[in-house]
PDB file of N, CA and C in Angstrom:
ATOM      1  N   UNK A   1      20.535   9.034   0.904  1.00  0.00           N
ATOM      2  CA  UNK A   1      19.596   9.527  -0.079  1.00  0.00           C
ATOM      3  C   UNK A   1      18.722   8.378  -0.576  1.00  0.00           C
ATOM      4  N   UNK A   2      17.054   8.765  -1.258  1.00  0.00           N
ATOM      5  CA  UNK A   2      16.824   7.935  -1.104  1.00  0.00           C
ATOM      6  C   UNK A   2      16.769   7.169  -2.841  1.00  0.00           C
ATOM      7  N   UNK A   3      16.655   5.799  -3.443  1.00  0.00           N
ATOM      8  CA  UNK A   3      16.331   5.768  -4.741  1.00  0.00           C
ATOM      9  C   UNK A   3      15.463   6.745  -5.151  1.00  0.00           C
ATOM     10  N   UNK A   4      15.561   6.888  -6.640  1.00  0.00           N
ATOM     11  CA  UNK A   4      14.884   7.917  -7.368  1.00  0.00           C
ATOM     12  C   UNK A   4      13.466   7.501  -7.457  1.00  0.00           C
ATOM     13  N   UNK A   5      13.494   6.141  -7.313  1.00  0.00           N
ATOM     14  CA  UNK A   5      12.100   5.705  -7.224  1.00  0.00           C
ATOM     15  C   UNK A   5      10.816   5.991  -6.220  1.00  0.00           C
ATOM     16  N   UNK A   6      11.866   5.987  -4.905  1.00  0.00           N
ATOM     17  CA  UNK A   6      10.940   6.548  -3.413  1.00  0.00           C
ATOM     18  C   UNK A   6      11.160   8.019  -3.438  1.00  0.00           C
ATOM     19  N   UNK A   7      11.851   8.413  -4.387  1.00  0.00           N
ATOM     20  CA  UNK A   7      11.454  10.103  -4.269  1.00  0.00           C
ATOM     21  C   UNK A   7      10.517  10.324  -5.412  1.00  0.00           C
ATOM     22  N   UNK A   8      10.291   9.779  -5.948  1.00  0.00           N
ATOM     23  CA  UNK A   8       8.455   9.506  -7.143  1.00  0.00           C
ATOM     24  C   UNK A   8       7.614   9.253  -6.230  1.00  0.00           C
ATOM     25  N   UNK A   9       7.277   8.451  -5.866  1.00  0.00           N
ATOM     26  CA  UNK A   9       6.723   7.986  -4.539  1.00  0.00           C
ATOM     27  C   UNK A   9       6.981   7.582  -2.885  1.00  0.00           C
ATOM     28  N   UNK A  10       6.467   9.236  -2.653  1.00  0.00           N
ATOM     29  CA  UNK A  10       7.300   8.733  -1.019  1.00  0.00           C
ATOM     30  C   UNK A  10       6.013   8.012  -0.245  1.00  0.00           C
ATOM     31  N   UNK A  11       5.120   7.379  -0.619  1.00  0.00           N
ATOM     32  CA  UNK A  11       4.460   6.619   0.303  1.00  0.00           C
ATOM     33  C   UNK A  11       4.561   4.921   0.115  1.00  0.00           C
ATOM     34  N   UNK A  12       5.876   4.657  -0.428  1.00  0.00           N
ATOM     35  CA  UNK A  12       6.586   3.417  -0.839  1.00  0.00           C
ATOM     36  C   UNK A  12       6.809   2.520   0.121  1.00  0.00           C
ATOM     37  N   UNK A  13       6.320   2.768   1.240  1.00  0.00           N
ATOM     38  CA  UNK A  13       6.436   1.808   2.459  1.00  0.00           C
ATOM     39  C   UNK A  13       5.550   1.557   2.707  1.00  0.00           C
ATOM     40  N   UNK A  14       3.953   2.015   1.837  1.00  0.00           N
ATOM     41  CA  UNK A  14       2.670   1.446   2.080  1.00  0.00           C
ATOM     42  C   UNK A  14       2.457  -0.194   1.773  1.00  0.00           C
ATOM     43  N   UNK A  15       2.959  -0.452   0.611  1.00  0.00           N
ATOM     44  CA  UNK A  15       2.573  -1.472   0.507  1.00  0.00           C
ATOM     45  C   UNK A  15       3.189  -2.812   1.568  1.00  0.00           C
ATOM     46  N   UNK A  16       4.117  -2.426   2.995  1.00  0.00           N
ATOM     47  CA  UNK A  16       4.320  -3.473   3.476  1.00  0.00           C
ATOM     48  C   UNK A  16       3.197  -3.367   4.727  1.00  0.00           C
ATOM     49  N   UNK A  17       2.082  -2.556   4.768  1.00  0.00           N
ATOM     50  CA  UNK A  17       1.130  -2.520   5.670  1.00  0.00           C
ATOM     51  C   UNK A  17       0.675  -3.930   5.515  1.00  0.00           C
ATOM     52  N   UNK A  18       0.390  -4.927   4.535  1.00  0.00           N
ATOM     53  CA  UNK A  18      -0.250  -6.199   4.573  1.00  0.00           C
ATOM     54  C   UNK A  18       0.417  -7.095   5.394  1.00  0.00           C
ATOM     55  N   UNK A  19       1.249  -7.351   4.692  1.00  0.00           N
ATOM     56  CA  UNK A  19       2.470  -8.012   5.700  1.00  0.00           C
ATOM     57  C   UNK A  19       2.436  -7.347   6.990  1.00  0.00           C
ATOM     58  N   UNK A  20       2.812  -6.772   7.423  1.00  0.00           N
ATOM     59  CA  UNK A  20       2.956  -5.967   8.817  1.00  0.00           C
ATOM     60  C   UNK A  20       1.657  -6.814   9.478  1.00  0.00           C
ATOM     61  N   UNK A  21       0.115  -6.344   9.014  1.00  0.00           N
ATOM     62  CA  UNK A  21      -0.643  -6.705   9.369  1.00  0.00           C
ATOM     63  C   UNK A  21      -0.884  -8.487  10.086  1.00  0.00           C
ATOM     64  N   UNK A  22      -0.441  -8.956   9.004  1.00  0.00           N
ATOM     65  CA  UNK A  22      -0.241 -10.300   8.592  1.00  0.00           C
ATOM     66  C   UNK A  22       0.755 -10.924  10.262  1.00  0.00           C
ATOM     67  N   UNK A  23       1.612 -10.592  10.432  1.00  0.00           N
ATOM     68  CA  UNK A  23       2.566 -10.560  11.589  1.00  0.00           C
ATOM     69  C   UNK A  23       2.361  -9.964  12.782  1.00  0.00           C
ATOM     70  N   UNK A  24       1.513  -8.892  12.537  1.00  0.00           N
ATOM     71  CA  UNK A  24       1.508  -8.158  14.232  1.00  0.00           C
ATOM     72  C   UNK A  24       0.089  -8.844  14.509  1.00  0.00           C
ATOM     73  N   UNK A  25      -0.314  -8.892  13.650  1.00  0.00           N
ATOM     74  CA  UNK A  25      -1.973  -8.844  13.866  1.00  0.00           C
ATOM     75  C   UNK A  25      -2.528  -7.662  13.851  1.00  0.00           C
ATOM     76  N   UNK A  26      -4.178  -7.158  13.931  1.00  0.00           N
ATOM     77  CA  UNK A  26      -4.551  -6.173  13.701  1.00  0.00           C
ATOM     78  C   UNK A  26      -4.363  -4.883  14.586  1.00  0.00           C
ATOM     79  N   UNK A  27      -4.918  -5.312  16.086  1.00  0.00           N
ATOM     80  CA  UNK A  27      -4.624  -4.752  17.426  1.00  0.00           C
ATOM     81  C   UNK A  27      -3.074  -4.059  17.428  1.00  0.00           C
ATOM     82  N   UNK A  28      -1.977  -4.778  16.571  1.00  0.00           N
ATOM     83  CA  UNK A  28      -0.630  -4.608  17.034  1.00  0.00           C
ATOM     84  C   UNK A  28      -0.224  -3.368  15.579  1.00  0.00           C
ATOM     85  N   UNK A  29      -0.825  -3.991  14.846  1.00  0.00           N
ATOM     86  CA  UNK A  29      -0.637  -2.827  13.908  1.00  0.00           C
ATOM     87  C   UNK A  29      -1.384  -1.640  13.637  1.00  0.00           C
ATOM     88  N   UNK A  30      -2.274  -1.474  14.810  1.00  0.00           N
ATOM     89  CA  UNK A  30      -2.920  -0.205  14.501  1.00  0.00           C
ATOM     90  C   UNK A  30      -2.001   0.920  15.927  1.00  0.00           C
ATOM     91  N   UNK A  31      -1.710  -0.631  16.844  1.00  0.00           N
ATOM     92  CA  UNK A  31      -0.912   0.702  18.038  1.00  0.00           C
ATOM     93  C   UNK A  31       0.696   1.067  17.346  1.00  0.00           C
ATOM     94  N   UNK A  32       1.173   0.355  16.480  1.00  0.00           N
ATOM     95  CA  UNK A  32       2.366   0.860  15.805  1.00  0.00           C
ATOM     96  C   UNK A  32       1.884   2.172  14.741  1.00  0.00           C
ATOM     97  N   UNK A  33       0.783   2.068  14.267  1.00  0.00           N
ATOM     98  CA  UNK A  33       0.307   3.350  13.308  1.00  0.00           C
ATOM     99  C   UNK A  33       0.146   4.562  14.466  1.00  0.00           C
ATOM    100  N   UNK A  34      -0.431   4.438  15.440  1.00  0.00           N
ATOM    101  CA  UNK A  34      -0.627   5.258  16.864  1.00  0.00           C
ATOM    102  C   UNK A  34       0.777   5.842  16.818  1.00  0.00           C
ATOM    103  N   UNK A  35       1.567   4.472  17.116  1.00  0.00           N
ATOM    104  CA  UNK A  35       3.110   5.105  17.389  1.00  0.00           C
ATOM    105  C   UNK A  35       3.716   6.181  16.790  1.00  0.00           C
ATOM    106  N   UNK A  36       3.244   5.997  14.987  1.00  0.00           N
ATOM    107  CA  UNK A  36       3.871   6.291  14.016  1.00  0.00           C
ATOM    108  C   UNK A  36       3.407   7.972  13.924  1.00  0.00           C
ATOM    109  N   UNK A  37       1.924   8.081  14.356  1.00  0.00           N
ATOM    110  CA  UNK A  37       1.377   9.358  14.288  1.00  0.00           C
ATOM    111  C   UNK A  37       1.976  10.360  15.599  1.00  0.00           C
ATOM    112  N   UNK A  38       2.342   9.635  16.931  1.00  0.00           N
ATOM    113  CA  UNK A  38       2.494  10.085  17.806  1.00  0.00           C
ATOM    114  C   UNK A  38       4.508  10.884  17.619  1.00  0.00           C
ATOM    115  N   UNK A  39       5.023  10.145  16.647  1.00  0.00           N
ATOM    116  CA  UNK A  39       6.619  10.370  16.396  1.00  0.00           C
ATOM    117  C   UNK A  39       6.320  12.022  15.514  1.00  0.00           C
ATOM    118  N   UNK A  40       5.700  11.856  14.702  1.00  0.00           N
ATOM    119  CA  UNK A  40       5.852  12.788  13.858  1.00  0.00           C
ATOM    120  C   UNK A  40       4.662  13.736  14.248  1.00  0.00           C
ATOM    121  N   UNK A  41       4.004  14.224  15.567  1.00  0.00           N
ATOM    122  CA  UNK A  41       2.919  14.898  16.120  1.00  0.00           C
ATOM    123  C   UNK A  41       3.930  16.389  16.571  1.00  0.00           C
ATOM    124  N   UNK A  42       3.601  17.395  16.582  1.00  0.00           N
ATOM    125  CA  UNK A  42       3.427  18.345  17.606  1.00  0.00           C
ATOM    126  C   UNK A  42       3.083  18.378  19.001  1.00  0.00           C
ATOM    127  N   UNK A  43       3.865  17.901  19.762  1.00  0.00           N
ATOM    128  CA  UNK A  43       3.867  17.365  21.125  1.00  0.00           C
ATOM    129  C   UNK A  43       2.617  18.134  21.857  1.00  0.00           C
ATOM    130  N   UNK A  44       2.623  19.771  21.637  1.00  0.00           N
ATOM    131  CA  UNK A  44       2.099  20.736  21.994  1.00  0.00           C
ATOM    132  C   UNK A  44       1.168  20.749  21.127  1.00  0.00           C
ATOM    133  N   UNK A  45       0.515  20.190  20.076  1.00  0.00           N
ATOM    134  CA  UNK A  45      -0.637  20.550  19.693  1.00  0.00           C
ATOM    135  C   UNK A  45      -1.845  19.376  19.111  1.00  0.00           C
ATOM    136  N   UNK A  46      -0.327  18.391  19.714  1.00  0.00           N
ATOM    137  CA  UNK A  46      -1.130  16.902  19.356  1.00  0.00           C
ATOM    138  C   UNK A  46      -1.339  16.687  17.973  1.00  0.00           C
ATOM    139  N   UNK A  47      -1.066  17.155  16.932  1.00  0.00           N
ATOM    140  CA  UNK A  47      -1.531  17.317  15.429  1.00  0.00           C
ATOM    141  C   UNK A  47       0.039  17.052  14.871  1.00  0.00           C
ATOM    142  N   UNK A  48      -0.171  16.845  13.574  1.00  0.00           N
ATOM    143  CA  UNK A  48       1.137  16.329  12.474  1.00  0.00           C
ATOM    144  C   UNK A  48       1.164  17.885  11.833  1.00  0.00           C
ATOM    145  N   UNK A  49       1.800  18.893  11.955  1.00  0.00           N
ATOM    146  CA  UNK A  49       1.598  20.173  11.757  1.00  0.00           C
ATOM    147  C   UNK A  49       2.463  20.232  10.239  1.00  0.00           C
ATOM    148  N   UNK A  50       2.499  21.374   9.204  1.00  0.00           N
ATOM    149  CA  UNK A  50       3.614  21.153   8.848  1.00  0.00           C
ATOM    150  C   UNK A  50       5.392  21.269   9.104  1.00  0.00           C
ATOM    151  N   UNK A  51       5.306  22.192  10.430  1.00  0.00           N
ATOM    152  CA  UNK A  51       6.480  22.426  11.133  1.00  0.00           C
ATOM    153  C   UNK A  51       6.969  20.737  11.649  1.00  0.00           C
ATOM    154  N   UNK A  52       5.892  20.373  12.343  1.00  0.00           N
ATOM    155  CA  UNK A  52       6.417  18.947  12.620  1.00  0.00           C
ATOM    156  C   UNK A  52       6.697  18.133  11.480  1.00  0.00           C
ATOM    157  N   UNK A  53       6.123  17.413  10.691  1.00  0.00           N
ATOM    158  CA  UNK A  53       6.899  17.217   9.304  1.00  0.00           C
ATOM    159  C   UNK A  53       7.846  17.408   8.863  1.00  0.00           C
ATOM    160  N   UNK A  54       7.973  18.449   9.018  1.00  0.00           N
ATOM    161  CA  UNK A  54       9.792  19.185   8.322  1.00  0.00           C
ATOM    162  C   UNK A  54      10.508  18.886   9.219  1.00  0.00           C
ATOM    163  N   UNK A  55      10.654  19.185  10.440  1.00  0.00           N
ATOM    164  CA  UNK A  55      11.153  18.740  11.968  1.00  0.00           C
ATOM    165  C   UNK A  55      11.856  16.759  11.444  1.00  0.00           C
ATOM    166  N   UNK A  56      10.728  16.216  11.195  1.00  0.00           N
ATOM    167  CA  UNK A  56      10.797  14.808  10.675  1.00  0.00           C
ATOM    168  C   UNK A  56      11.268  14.371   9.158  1.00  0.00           C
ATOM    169  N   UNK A  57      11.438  15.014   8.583  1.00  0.00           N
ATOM    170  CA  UNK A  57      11.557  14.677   6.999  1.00  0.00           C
ATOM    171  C   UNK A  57      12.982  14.158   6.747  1.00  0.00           C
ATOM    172  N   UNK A  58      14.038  14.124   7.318  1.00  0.00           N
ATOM    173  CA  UNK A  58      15.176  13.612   7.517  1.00  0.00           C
ATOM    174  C   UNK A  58      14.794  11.682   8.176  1.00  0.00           C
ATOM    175  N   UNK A  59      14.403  12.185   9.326  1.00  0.00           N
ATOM    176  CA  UNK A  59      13.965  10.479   9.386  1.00  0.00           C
ATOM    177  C   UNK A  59      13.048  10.002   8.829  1.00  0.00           C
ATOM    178  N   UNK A  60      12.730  10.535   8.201  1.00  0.00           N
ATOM    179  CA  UNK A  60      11.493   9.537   6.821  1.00  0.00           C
ATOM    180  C   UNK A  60      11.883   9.227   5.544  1.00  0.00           C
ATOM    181  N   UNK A  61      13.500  10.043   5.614  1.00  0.00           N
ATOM    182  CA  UNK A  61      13.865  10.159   4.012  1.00  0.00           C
ATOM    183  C   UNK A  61      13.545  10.910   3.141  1.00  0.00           C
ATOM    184  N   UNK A  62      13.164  11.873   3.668  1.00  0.00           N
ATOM    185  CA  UNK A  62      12.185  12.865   2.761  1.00  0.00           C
ATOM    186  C   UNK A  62      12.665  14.270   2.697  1.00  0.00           C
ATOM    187  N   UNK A  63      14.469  14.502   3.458  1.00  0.00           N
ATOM    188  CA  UNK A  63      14.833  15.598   3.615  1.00  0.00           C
ATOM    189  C   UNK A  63      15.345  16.624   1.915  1.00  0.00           C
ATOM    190  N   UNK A  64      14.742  16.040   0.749  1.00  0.00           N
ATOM    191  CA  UNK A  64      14.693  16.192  -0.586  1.00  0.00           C
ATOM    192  C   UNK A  64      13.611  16.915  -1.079  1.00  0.00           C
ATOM    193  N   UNK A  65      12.700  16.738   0.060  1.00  0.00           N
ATOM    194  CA  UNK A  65      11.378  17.424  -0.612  1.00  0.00           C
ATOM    195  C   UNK A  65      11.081  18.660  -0.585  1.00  0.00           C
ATOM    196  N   UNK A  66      10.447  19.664  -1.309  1.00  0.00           N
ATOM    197  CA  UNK A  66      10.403  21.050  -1.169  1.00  0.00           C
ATOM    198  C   UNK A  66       9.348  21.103  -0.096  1.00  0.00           C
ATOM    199  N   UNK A  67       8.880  22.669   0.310  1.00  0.00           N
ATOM    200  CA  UNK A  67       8.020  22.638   1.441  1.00  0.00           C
ATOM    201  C   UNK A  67       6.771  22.617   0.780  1.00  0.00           C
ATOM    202  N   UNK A  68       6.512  22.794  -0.753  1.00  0.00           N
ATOM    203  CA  UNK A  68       5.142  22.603  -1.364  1.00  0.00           C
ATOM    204  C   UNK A  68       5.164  21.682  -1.178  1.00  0.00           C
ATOM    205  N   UNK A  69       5.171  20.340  -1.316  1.00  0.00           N
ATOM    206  CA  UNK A  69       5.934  18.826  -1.130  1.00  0.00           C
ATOM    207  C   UNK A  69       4.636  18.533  -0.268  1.00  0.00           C
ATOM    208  N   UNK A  70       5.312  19.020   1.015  1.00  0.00           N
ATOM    209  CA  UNK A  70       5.090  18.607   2.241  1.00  0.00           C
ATOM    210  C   UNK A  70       3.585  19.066   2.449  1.00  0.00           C
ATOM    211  N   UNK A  71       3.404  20.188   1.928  1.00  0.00           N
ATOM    212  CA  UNK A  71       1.923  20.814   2.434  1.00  0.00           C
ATOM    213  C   UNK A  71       1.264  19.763   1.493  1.00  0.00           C
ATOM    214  N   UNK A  72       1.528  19.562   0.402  1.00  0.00           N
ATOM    215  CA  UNK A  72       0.712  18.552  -0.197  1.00  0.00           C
ATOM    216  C   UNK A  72       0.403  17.375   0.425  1.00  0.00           C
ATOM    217  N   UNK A  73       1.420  16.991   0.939  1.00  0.00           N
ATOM    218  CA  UNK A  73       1.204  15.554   1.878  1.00  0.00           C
ATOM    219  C   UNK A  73      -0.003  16.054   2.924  1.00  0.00           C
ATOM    220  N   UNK A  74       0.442  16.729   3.585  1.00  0.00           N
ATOM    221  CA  UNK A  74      -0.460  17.506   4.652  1.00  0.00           C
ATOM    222  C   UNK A  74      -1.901  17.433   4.110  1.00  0.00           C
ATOM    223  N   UNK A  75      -2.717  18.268   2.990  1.00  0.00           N
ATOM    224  CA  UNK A  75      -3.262  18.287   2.706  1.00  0.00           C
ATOM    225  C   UNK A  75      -4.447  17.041   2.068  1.00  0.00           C
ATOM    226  N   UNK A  76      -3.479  16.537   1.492  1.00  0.00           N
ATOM    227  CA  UNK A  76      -3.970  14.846   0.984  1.00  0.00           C
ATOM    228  C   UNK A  76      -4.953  14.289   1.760  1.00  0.00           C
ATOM    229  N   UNK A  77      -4.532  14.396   3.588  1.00  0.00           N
ATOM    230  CA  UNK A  77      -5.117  13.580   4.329  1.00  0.00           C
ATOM    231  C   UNK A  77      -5.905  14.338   5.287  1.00  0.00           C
ATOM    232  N   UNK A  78      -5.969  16.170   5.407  1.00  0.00           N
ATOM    233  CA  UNK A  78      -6.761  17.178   5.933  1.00  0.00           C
ATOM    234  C   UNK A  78      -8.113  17.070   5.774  1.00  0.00           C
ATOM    235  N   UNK A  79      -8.657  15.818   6.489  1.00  0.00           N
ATOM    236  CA  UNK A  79     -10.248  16.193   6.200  1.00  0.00           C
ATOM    237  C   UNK A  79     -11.542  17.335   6.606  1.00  0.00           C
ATOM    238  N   UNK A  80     -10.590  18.402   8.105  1.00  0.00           N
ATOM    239  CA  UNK A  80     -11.172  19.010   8.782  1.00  0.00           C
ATOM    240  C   UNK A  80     -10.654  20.530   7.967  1.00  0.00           C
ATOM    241  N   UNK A  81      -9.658  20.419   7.086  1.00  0.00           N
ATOM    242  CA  UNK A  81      -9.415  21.704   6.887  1.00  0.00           C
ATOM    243  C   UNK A  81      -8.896  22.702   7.288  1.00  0.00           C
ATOM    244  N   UNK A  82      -8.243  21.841   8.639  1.00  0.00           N
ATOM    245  CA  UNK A  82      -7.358  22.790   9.453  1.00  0.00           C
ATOM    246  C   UNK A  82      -5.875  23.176   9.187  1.00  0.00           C
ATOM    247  N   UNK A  83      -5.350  22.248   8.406  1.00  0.00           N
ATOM    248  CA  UNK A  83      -4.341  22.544   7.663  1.00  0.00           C
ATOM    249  C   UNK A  83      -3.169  21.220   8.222  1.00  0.00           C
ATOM    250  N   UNK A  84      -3.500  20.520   9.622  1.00  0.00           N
ATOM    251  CA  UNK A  84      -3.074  19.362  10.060  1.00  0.00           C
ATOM    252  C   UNK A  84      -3.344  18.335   9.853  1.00  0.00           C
ATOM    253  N   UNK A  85      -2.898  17.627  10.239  1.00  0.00           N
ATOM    254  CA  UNK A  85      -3.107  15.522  10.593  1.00  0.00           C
ATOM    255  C   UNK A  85      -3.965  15.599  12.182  1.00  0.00           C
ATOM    256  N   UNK A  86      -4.949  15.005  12.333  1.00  0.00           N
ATOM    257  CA  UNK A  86      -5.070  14.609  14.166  1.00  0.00           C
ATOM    258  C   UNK A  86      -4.628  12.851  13.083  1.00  0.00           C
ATOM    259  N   UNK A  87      -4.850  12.504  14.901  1.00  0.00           N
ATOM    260  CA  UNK A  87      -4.560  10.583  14.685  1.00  0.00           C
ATOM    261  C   UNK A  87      -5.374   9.964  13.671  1.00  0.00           C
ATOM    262  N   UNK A  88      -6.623  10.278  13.563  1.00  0.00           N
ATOM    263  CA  UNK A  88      -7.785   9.960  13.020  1.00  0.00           C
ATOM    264  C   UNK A  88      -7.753  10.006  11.570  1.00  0.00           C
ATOM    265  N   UNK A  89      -7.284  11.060  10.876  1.00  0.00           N
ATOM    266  CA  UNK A  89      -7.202  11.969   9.585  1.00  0.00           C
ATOM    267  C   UNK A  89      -5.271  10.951   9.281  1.00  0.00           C
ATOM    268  N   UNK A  90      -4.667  10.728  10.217  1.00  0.00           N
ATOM    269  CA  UNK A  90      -3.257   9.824   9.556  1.00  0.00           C
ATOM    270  C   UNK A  90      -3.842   8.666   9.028  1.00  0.00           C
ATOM    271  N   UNK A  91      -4.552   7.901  10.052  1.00  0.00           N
ATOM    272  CA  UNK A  91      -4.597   6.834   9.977  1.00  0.00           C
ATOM    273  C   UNK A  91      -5.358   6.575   8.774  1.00  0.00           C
ATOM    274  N   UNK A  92      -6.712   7.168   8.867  1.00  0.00           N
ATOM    275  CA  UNK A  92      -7.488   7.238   7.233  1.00  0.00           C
ATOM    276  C   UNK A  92      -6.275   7.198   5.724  1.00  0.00           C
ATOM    277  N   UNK A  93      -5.716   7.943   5.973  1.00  0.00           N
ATOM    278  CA  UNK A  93      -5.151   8.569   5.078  1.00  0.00           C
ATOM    279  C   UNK A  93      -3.743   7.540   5.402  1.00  0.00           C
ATOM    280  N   UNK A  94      -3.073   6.519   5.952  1.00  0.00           N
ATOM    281  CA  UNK A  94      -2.399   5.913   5.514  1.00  0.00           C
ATOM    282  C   UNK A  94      -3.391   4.240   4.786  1.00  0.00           C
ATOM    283  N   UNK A  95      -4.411   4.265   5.192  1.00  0.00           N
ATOM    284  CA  UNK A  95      -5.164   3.299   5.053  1.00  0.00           C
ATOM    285  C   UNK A  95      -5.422   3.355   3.294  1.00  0.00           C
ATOM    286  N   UNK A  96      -5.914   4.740   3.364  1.00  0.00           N
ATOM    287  CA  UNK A  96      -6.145   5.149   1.554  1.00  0.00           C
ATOM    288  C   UNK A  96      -4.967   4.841   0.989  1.00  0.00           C
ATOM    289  N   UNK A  97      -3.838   5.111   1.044  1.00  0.00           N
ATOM    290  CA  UNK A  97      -2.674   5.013   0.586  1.00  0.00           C
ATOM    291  C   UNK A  97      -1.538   3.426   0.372  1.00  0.00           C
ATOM    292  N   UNK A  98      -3.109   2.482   0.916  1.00  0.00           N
ATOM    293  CA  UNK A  98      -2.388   1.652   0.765  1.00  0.00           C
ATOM    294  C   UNK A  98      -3.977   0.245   0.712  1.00  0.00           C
ATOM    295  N   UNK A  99      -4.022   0.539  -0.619  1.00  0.00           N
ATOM    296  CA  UNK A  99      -4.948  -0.477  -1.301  1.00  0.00           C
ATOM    297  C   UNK A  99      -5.173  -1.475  -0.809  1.00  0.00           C
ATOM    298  N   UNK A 100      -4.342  -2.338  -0.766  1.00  0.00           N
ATOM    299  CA  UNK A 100      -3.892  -3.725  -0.460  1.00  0.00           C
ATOM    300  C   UNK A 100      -3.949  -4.111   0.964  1.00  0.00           C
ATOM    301  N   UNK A 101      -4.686  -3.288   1.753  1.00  0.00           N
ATOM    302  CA  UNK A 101      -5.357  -3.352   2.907  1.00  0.00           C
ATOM    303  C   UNK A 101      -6.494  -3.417   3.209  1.00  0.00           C
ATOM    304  N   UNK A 102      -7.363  -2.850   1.865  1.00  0.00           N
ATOM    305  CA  UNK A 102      -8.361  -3.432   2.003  1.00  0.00           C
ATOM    306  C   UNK A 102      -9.002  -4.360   1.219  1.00  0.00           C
ATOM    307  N   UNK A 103      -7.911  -4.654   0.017  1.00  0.00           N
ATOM    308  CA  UNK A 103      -8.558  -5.962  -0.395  1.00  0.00           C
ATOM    309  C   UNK A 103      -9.118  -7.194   0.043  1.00  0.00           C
ATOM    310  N   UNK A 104      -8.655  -7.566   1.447  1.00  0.00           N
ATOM    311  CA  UNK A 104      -9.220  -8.759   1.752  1.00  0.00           C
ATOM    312  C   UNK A 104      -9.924  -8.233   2.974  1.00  0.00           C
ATOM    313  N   UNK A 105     -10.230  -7.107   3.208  1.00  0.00           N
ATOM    314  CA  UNK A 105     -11.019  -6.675   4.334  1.00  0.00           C
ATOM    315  C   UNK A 105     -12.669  -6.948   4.363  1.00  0.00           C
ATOM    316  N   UNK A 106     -13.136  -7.150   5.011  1.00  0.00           N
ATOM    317  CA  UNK A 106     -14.644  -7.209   5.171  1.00  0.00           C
ATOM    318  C   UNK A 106     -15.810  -6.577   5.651  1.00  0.00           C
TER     319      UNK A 106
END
């Protein structure tokens, strides 16, 4: 289970995107974000669905969350309105979620 703290905030692993960065380099940390979108995708529809999510919410730590929860997450980062994630719409949307990535960006 996870602290009460990462169930306040389950995007609590954003802030080690700098670091990460910092170590892989940029190239290396954008194909691990690839990775990251490709784990939790709908094999069959290529998209982060909310079925896939829930499918995943145990290995994210997140098997606590209700399914409003989840559509919210979903939604957060839905820029097309389709009700999914593509790669494009994660990646934005882990980028937003984590400030301190673009502070020293240019």
């Amino acid at each position: 289970m996870l602290p009460m703290k990462a169930l306040d905030d389950p995007f609590l692993f954003e802030d080690s995107f700098p670091s990460m960065i910092q170590r892989l380099g940029k190239d290396a940390f954008m194909w691990e974000l690839c990775n990251g979108f490709r784990l939790l995708m709908d094999v069959n529809k290529g998209l982060i669905t909310f079925e896939s999510l829930k499918r995943n919410t145990f290995m994210l730590g997140l098997q606590e969350m209700e399914d409003e929860e989840l559509v919210c997450m979903l939604r957060e980062g839905d820029l097309d309105g389709d009700g999914a994630l593509n790669q494009m719409e994660f990646c934005i949307l882990m980028f937003r979620l984590s400030p301190g990535l673009m502070d020293g960006s240019n």
